[in-house]
PDB file of N, CA and C in Angstrom:
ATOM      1  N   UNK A   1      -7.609 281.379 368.317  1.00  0.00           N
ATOM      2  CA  UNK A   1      -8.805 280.638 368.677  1.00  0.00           C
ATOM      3  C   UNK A   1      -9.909 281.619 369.016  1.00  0.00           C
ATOM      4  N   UNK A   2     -10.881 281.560 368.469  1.00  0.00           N
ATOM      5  CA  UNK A   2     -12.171 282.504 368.604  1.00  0.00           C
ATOM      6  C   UNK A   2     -13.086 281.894 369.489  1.00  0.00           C
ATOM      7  N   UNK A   3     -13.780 282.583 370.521  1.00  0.00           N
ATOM      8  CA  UNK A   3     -14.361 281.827 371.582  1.00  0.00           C
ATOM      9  C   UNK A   3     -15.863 282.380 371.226  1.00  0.00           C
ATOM     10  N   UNK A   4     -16.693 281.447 371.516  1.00  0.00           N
ATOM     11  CA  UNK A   4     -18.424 281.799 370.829  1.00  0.00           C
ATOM     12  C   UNK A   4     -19.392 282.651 372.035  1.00  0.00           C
ATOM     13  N   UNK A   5     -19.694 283.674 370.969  1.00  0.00           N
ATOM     14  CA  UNK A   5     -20.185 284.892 371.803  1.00  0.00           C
ATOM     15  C   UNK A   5     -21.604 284.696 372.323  1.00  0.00           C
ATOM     16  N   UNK A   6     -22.097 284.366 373.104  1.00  0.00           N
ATOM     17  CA  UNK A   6     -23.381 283.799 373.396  1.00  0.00           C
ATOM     18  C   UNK A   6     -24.370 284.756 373.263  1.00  0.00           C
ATOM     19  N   UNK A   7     -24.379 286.170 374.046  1.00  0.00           N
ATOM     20  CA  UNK A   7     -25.160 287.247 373.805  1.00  0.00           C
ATOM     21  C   UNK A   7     -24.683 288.488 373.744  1.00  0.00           C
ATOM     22  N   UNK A   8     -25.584 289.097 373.490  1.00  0.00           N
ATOM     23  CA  UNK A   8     -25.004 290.681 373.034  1.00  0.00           C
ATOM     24  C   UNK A   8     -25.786 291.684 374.475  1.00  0.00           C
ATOM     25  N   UNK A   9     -25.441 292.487 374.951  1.00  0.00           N
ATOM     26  CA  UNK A   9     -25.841 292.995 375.797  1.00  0.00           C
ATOM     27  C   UNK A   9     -25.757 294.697 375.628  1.00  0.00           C
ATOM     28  N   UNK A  10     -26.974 295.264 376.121  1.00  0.00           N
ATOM     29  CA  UNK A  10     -27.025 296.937 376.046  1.00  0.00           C
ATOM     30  C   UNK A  10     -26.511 297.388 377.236  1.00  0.00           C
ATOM     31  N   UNK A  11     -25.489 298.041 377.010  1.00  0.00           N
ATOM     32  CA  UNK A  11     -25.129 298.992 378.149  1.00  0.00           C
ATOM     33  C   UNK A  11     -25.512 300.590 378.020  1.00  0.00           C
ATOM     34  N   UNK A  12     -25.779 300.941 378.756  1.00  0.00           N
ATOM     35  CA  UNK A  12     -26.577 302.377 378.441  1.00  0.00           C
ATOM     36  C   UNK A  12     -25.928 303.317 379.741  1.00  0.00           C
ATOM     37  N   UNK A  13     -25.165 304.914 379.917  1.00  0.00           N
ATOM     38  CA  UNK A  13     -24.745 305.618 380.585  1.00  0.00           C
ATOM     39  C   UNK A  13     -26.053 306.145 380.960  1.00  0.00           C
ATOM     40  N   UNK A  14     -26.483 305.970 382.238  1.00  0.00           N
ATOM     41  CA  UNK A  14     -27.600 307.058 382.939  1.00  0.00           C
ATOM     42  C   UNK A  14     -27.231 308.113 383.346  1.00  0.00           C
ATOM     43  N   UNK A  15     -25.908 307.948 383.335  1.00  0.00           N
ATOM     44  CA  UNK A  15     -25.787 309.117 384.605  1.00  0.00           C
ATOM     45  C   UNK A  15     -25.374 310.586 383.527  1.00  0.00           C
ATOM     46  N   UNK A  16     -25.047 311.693 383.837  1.00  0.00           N
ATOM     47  CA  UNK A  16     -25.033 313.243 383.525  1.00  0.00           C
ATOM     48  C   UNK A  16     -23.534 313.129 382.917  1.00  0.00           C
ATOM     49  N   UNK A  17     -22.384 312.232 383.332  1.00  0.00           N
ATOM     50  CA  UNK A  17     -21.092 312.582 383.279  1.00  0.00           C
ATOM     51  C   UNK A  17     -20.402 311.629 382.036  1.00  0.00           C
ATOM     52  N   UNK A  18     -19.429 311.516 381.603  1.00  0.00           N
ATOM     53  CA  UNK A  18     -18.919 310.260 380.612  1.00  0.00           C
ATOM     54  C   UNK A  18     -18.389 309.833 381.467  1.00  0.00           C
ATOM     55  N   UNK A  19     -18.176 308.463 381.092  1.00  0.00           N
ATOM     56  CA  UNK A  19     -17.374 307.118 381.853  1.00  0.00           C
ATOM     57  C   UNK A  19     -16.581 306.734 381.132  1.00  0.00           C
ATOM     58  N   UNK A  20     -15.421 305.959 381.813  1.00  0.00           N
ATOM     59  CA  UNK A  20     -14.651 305.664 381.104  1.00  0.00           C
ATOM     60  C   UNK A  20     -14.636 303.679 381.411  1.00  0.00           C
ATOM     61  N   UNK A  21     -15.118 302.694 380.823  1.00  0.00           N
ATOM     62  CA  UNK A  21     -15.302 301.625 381.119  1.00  0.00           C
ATOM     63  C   UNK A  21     -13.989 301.017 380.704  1.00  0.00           C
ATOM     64  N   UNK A  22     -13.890 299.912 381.577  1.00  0.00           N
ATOM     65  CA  UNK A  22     -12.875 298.445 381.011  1.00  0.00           C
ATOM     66  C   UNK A  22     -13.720 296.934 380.696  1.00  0.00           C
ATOM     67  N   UNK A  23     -13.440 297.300 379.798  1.00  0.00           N
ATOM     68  CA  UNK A  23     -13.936 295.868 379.702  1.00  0.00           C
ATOM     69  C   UNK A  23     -12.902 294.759 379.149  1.00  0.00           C
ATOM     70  N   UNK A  24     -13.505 293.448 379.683  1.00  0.00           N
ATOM     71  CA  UNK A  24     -12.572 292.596 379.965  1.00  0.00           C
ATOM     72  C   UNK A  24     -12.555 291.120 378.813  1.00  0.00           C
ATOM     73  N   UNK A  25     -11.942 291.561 377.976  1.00  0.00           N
ATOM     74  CA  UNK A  25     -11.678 290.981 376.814  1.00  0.00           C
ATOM     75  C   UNK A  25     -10.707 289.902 376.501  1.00  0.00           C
ATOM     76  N   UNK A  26     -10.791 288.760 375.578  1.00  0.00           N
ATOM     77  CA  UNK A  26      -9.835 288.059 375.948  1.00  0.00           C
ATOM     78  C   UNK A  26      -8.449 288.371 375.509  1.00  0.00           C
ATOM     79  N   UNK A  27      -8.318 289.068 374.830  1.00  0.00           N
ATOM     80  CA  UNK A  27      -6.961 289.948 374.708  1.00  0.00           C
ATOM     81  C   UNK A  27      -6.409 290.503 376.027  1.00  0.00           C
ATOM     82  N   UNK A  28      -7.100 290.736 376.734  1.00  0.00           N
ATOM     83  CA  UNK A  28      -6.662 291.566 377.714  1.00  0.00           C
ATOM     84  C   UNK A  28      -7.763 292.526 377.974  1.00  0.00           C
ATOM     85  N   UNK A  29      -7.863 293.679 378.987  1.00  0.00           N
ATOM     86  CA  UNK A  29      -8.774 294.627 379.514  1.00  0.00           C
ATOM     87  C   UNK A  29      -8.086 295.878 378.076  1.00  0.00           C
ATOM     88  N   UNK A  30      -9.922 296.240 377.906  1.00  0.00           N
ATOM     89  CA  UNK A  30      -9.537 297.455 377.084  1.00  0.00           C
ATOM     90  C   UNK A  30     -10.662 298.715 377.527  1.00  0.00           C
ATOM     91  N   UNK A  31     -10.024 299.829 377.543  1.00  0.00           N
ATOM     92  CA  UNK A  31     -10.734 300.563 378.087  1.00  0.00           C
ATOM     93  C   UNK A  31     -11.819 301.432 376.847  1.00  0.00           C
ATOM     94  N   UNK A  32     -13.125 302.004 377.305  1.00  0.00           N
ATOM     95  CA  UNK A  32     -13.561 302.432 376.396  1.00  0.00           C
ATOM     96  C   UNK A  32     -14.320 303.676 376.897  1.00  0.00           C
ATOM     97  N   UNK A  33     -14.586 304.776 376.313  1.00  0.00           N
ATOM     98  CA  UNK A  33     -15.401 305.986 376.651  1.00  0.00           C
ATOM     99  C   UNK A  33     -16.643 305.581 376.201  1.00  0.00           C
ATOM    100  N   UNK A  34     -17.929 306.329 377.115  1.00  0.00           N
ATOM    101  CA  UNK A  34     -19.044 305.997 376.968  1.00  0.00           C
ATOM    102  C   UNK A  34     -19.651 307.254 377.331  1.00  0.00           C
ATOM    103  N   UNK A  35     -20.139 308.461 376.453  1.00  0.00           N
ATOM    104  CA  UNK A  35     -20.645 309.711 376.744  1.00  0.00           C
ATOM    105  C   UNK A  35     -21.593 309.382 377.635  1.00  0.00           C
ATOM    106  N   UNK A  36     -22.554 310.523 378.002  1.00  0.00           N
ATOM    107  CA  UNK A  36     -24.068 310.704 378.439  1.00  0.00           C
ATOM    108  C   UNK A  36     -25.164 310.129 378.006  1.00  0.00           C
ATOM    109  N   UNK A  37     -25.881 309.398 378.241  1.00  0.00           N
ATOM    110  CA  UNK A  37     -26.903 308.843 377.540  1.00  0.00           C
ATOM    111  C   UNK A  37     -26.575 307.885 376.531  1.00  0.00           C
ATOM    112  N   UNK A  38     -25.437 307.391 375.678  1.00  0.00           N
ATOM    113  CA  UNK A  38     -24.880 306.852 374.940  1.00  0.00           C
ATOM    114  C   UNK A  38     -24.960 305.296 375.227  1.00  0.00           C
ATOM    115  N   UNK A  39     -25.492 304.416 374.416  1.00  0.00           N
ATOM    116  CA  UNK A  39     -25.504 303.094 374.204  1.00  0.00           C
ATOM    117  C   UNK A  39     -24.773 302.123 373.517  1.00  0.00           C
ATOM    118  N   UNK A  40     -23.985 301.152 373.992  1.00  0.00           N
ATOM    119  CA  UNK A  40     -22.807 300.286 373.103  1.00  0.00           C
ATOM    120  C   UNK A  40     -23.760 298.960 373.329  1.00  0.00           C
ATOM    121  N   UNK A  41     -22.988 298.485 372.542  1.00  0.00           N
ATOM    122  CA  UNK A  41     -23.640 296.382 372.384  1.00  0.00           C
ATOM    123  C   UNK A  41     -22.341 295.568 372.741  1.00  0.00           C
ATOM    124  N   UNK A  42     -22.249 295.224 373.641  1.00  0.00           N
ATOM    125  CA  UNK A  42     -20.836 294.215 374.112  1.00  0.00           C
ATOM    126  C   UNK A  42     -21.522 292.985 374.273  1.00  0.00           C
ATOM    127  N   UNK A  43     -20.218 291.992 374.491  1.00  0.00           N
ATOM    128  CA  UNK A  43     -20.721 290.924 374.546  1.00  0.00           C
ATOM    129  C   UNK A  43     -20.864 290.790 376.176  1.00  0.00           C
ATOM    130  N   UNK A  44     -21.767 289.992 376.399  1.00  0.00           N
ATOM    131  CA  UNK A  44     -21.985 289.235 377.774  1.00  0.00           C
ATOM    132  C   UNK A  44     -20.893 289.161 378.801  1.00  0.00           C
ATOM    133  N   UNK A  45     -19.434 288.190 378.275  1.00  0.00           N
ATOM    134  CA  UNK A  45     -18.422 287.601 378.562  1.00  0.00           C
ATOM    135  C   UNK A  45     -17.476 289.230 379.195  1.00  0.00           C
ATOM    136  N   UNK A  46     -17.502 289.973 378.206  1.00  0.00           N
ATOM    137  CA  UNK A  46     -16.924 291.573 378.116  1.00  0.00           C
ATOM    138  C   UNK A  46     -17.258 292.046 379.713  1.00  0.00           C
ATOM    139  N   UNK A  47     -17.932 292.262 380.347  1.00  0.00           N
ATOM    140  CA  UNK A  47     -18.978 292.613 381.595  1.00  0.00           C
ATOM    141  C   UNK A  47     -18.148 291.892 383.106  1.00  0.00           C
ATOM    142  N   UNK A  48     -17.089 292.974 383.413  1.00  0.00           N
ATOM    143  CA  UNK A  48     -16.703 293.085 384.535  1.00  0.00           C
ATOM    144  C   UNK A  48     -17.145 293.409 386.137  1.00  0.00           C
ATOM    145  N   UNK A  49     -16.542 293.621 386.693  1.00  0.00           N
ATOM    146  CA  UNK A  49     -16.678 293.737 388.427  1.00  0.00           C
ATOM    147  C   UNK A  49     -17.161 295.818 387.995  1.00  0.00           C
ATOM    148  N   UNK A  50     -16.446 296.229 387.547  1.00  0.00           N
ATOM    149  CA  UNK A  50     -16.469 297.562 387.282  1.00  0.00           C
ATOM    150  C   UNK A  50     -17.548 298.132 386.763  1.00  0.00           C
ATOM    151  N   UNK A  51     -17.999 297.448 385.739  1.00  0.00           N
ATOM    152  CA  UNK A  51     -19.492 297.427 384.756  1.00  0.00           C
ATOM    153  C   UNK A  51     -20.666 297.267 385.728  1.00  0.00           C
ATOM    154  N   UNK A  52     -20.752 295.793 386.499  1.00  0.00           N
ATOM    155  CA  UNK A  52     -22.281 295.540 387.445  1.00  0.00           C
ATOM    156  C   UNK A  52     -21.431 296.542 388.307  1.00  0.00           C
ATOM    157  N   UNK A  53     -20.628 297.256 389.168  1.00  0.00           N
ATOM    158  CA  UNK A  53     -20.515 297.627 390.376  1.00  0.00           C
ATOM    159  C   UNK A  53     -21.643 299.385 389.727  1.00  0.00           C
ATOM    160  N   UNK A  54     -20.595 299.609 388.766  1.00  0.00           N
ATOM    161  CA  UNK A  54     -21.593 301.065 388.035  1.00  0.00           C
ATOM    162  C   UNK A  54     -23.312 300.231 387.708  1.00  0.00           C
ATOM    163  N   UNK A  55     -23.307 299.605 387.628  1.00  0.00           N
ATOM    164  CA  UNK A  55     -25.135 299.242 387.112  1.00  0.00           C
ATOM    165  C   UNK A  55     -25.683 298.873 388.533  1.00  0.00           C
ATOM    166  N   UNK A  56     -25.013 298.388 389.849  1.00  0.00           N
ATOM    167  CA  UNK A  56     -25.481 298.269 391.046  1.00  0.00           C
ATOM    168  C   UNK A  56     -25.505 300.172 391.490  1.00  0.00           C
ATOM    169  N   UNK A  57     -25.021 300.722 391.475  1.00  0.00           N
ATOM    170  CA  UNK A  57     -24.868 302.371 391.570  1.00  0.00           C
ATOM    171  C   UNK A  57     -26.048 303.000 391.047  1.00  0.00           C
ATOM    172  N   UNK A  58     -26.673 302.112 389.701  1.00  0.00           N
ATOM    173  CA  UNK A  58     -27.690 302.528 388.965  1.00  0.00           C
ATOM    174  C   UNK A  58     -26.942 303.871 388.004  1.00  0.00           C
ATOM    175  N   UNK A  59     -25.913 303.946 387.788  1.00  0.00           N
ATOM    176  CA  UNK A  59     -25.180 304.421 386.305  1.00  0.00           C
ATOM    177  C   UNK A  59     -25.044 304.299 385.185  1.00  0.00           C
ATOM    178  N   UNK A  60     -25.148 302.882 385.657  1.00  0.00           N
ATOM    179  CA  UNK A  60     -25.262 302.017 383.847  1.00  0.00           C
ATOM    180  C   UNK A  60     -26.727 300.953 383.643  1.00  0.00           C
ATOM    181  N   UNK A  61     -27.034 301.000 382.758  1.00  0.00           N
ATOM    182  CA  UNK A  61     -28.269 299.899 382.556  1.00  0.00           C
ATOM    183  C   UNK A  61     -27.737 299.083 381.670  1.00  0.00           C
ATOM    184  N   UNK A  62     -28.012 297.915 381.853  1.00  0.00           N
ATOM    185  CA  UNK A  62     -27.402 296.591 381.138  1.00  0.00           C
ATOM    186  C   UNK A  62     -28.674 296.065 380.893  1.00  0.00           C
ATOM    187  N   UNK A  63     -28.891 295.842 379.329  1.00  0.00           N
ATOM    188  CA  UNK A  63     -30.115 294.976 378.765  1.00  0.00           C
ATOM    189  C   UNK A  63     -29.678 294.324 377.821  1.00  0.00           C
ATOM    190  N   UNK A  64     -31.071 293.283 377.461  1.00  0.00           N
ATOM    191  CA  UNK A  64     -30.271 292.682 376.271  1.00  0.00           C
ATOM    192  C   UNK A  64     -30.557 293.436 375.111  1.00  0.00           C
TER     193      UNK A  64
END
């Protein structure tokens, strides 16, 4: 069953170091590397406690 992806969202690494994110998928949590400065497109739904806690830190920027 495929569940409908509503938006796509920019996550962007601010910070100097790589991260290593989870995101939370309906398969299960999958983890992903995210260099320096480096930008991915996830979905909305994807966007964990771990993700806003780093974008409340101001580490990560989340746009659409």
């Amino acid at each position: 069953m495929s569940l409908p992806i509503t938006s796509l969202k920019s996550v962007k690494n601010y910070s100097l170091q790589g991260l290593s994110l989870t995101l939370e998928t309906p398969e299960g949590p999958r983890t992903i590397w995210l260099a320096p400065k480096q930008i991915i497109k996830i979905p909305e739904e994807f966007i964990g406690n771990q993700i806003r806690n780093l974008h409340n830190r101001r580490m990560l920027q989340i746009s659409n």
